[in-house]
C-alpha atoms as a PDB file:
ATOM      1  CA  UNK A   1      13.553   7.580 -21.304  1.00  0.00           C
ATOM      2  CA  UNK A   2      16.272   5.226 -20.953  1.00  0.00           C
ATOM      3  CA  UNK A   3      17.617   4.189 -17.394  1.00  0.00           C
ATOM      4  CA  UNK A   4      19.925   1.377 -16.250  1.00  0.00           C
ATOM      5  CA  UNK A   5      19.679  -0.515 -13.276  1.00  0.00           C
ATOM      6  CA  UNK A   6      21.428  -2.231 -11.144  1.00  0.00           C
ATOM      7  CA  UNK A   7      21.479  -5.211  -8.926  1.00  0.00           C
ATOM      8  CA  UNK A   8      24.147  -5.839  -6.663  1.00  0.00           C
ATOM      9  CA  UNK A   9      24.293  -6.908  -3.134  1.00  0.00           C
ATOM     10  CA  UNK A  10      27.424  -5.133  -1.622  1.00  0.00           C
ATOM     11  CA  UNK A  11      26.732  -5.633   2.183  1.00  0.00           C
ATOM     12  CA  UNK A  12      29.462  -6.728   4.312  1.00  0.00           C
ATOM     13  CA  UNK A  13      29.226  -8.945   7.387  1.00  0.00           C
ATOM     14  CA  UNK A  14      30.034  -5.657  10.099  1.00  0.00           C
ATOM     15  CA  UNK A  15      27.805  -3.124   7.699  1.00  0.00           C
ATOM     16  CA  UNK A  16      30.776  -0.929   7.457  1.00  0.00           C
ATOM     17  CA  UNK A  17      30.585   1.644   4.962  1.00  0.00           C
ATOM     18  CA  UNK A  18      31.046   0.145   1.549  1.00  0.00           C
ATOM     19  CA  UNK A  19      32.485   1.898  -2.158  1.00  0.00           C
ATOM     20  CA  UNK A  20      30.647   1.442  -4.850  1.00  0.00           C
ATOM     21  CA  UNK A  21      31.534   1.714  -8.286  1.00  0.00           C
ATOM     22  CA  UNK A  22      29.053   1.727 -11.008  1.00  0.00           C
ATOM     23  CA  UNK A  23      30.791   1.691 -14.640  1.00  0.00           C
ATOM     24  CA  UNK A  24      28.860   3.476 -17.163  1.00  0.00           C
ATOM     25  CA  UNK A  25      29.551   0.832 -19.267  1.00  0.00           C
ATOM     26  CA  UNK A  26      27.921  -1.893 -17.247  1.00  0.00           C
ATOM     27  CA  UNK A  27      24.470   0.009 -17.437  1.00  0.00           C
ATOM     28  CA  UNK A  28      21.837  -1.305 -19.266  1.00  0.00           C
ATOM     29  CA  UNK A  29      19.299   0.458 -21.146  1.00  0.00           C
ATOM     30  CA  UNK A  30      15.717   0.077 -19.946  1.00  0.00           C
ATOM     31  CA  UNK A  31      12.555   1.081 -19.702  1.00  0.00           C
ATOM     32  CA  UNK A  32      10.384   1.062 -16.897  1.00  0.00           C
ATOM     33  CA  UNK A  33      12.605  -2.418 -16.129  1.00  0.00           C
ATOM     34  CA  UNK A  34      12.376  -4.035 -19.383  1.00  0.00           C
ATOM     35  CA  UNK A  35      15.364  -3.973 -21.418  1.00  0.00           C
ATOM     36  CA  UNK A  36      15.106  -2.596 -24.726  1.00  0.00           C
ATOM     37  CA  UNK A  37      16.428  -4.737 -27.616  1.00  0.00           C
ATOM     38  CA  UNK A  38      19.123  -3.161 -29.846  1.00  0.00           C
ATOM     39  CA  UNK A  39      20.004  -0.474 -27.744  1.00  0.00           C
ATOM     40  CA  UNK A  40      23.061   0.776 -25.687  1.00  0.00           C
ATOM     41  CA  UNK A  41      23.834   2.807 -23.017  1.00  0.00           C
ATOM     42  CA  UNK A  42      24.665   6.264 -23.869  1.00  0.00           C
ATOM     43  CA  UNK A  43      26.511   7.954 -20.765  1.00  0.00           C
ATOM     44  CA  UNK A  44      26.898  11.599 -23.256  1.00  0.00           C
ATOM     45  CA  UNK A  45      23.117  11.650 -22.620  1.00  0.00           C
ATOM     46  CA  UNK A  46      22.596  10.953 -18.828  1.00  0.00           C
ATOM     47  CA  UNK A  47      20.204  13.535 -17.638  1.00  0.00           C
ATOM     48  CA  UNK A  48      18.956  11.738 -14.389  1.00  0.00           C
ATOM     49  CA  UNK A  49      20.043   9.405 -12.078  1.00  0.00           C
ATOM     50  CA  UNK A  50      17.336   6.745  -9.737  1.00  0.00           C
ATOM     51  CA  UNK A  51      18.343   4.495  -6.361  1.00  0.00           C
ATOM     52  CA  UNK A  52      15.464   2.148  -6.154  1.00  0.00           C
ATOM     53  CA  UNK A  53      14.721  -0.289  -4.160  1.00  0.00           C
ATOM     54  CA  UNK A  54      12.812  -3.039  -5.714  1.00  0.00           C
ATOM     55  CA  UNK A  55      10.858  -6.563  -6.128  1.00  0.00           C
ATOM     56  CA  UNK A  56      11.520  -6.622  -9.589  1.00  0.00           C
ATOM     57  CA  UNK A  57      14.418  -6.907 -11.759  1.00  0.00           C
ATOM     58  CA  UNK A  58      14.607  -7.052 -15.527  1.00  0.00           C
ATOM     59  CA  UNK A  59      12.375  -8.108 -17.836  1.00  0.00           C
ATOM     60  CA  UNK A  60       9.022  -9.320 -15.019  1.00  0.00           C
ATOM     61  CA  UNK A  61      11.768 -11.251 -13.042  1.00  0.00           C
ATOM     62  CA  UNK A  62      12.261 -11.103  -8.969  1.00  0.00           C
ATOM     63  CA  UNK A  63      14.823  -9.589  -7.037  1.00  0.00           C
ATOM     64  CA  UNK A  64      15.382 -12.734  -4.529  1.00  0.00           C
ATOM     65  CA  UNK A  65      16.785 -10.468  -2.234  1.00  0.00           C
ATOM     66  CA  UNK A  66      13.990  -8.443  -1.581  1.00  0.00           C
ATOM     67  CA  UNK A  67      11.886  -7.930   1.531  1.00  0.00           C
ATOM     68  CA  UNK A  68       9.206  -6.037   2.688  1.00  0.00           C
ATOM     69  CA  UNK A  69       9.957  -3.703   5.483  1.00  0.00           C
ATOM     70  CA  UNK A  70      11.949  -0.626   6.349  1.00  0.00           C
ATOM     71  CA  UNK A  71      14.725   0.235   3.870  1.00  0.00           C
ATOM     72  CA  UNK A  72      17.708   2.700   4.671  1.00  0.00           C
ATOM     73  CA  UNK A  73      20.888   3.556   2.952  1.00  0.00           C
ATOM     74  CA  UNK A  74      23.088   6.586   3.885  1.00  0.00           C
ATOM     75  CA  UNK A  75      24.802   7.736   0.901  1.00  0.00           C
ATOM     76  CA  UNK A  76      27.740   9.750   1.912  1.00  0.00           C
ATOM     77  CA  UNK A  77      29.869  10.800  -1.177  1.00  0.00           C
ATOM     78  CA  UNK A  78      28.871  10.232  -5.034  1.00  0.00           C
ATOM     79  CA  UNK A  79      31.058  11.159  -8.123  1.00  0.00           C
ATOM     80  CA  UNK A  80      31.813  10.479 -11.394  1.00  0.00           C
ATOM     81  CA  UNK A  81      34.955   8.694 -12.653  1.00  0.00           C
END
């Protein structure tokens, strides 16, 4: 199973609502967060879609922004372009 994932930090200084747009061809083919060499992102094959919240990032690295605690995130439209 191939997933992409994605680490951006969007959040603006009154925590308005923000848009987010996620390019299929910025995604980058993983597994389990390691990349996998030699492969790209198919977006004719998506059959699932993940929002996770995480201390890791690719490949055993950190997510710096990270913190333990309560997590929220009200997701109030999603579509494809």
């Amino acid at each position: 199973i191939l997933s992409g994932l994605l680490n951006k930090n969007n959040k603006n200084a009154d925590n308005d609502m923000t848009a987010i747009q996620l390019p299929f061809s910025e995604q980058v083919p993983t597994i389990f967060a390691r990349t996998v060499p030699d492969q790209t992102f198919d977006s004719k094959n998506v059959v699932g879609f993940q929002l996770v919240y995480s201390k890791f990032e690719y490949d055993d690295a950190l997510n710096d922004k990270f913190a333990l605690g309560d997590f929220s995130l009200q997701l109030t439209e999603m579509s494809v372009y």
